[in-house]
Protein backbone atom coordinates (compact mmCIF):
# COMPACT_ATOMS: atom_id res chain seq x y z
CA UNK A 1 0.94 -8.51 7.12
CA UNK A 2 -2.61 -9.26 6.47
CA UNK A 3 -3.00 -9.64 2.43
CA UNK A 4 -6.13 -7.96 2.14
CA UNK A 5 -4.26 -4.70 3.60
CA UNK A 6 -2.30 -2.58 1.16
CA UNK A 7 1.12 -1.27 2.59
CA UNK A 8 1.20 2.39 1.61
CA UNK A 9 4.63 4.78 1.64
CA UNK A 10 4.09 7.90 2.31
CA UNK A 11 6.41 10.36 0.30
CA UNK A 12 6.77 13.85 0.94
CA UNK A 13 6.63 16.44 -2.00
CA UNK A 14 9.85 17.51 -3.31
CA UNK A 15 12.01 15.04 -0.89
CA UNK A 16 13.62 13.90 -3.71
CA UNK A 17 12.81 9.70 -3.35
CA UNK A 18 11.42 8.87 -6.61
CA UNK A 19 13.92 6.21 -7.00
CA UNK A 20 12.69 5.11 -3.39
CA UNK A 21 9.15 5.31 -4.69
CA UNK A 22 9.69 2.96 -7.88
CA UNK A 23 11.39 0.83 -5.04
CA UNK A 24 8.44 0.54 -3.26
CA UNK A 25 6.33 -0.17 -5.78
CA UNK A 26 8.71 -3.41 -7.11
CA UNK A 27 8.36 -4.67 -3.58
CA UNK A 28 4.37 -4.76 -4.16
CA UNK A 29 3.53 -1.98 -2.52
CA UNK A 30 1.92 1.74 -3.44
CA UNK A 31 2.63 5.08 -3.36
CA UNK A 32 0.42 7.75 -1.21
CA UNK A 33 -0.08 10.42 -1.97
CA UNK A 34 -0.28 9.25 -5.88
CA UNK A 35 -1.09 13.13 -6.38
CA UNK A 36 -1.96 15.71 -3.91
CA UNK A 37 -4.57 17.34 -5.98
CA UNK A 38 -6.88 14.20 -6.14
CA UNK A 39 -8.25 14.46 -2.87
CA UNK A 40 -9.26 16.82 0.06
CA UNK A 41 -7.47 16.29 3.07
CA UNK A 42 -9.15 17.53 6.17
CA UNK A 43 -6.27 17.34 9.12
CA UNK A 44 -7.11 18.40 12.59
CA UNK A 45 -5.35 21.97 12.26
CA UNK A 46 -7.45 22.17 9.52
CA UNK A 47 -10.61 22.39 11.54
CA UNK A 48 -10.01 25.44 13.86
CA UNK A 49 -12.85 26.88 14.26
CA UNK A 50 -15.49 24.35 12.48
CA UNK A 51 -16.22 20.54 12.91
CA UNK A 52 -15.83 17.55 10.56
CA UNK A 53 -19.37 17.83 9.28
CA UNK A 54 -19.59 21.13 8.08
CA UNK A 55 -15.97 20.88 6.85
CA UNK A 56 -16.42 17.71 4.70
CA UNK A 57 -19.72 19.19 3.31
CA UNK A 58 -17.67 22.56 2.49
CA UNK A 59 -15.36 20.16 0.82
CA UNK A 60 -17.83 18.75 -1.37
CA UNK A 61 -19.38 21.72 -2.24
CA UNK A 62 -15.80 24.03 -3.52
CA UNK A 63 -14.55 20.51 -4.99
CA UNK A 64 -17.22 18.09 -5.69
CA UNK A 65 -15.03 16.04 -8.08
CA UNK A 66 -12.02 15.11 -4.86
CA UNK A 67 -12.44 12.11 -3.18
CA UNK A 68 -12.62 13.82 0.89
CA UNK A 69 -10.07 12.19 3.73
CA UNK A 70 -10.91 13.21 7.50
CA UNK A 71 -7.43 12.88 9.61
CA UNK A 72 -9.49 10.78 12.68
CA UNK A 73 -7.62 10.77 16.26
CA UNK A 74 -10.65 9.81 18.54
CA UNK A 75 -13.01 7.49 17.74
CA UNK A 76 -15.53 10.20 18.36
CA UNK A 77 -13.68 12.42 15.46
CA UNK A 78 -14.27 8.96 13.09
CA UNK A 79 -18.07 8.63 14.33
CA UNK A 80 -18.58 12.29 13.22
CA UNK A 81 -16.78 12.01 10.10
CA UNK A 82 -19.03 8.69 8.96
CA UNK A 83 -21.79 10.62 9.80
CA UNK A 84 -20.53 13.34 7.61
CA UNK A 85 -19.88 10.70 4.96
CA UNK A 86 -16.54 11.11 4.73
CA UNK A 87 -14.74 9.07 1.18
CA UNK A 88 -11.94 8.07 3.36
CA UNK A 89 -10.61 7.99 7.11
CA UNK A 90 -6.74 8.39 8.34
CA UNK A 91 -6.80 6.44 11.28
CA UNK A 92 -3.92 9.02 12.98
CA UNK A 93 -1.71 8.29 16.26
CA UNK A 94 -4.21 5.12 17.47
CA UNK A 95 -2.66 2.19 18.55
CA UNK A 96 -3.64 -1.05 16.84
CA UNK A 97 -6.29 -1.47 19.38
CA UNK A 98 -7.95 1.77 19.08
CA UNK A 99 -7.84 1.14 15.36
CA UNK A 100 -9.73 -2.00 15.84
CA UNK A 101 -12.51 -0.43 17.32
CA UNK A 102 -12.36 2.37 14.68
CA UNK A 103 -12.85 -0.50 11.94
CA UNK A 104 -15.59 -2.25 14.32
CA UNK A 105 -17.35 1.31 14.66
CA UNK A 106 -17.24 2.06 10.65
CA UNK A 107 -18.40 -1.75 9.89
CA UNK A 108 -21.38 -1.36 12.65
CA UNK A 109 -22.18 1.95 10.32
CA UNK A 110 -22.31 0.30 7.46
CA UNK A 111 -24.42 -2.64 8.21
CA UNK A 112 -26.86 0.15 9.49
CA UNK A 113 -27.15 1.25 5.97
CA UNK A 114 -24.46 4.19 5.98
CA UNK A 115 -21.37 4.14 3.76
CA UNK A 116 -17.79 2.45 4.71
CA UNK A 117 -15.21 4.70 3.86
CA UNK A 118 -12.06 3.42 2.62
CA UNK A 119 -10.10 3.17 6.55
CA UNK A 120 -6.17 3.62 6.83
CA UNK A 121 -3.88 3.28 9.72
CA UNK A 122 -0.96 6.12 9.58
CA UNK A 123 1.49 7.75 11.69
CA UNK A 124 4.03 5.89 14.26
CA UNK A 125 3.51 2.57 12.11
CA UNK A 126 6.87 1.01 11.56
CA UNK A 127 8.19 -1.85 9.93
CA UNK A 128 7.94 -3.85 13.56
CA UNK A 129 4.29 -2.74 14.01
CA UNK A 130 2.99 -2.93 10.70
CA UNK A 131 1.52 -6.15 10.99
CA UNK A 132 -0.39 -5.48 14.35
CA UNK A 133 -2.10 -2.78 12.40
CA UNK A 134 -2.54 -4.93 9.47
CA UNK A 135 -4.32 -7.17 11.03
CA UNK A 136 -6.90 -4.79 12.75
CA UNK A 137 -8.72 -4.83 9.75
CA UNK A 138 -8.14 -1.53 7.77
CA UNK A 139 -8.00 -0.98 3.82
CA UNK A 140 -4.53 -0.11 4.18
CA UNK A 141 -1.60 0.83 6.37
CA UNK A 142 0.54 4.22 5.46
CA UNK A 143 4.24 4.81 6.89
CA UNK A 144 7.17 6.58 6.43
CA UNK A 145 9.41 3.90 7.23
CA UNK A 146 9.79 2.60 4.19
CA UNK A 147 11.30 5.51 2.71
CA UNK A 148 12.65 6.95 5.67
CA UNK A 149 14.59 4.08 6.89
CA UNK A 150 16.74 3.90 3.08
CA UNK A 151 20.12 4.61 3.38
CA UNK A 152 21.46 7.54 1.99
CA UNK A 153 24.46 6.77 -0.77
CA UNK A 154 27.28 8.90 -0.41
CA UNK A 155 28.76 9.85 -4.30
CA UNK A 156 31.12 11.70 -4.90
CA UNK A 157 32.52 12.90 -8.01
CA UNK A 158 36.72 13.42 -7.57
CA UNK A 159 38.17 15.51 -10.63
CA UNK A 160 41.74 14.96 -11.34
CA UNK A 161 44.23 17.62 -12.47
C-alpha cells in the first residue's frame, strides 16, 4: 500500500466490533467513522430531488461547524461536488482507474486555484485490491474488510450441576 494513503475501517454503529476497532488501530490503521455527528454525509439517495451544489451549500448553512462529504460515483458527480466545494469526496463503486482520474480531475482543480478536498476510495475495496487503489493517489482508502473478514469466536459458557 502506498504510505502516504491511510487504510480506513469502516465500522458500522452498534455492530458490536470495538475490540475489532482497537485491533485496527494497533495494526496502524484508523477508524471511520470516528463519530457520525462530525460530519455531513451527502449519499446519492440523499439527493432525490436536488443536486450536489445546492445540497452541500444547504449543508453548510443548517451545520456550518461539520466538515461536508459528497458520496461521488461519476466523475461528473465529483466535478460538481469540487465546484460546490465539497470538505471531502467518497470516491464510491469506481475502479482504481476511474479513481485515478477522479484524483487527476480534483488535482487539475486545485492547481486552477479551487480547493482539494480530502479524496477517499470506498466500497468493493478488499484486502487484494487495496493496494491498486492505494496507489491511485487518494488521501485514504475505506473498507469493510478489515472488520468484516474477523472471525467470529464461538464461547460458550457450560454450567455444571
Amino acid at each position: 500500500m502506498s504510505p502516504e494513503a491511510q487504510h480506513l475501517d469502516l465500522v458500522v454503529v452498534g455492530s458490536g466490533v470495538a475490540g475489532l476497532s482497537a485491533a485496527v488501530r494497533a495494526g496502524g490503521g484508523h477508524n471511520h467513522p470516528a463519530n457520525l455527528s462530525d460530519s455531513v454525509m451527502l449519499k446519492d439517495n440523499h439527493l432525490f430531488g436536488t443536486d450536489i451544489t445546492s445540497a452541500v451549500a444547504r449543508s453548510r448553512g443548517l451545520r456550518p461547524d461539520r466538515i461536508v462529504h459528497v458520496e461521488c460515483d461519476t466523475l461528473d458527480q465529483v466535478r460538481e461536488a469540487l465546484s460546490a466545494e465539497a470538505d471531502a469526496l467518497l470516491l464510491d463503486n469506481m475502479v482504481p482507474h476511474l479513481v485515478r482520474e477522479a484524483v487527476g480531475i480534483a488535482r487539475s482543480f486545485g492547481e486552477d486555484g479551487g480547493s482539494v478536498p480530502l479524496l477517499e476510495a470506498s466500497a468493493g475495496i478488499t484486502l487484494g485490491t487495496v493496494a491498486d487503489y492505494a496507489a491511485t493517489g487518494v488521501d485514504c482508502v475505506s473498507s469493510v474488510s478489515l472488520t468484516q473478514a474477523a472471525p467470529a469466536l464461538d464461547i460458550g459458557l457450560d454450567l455444571g450441576r
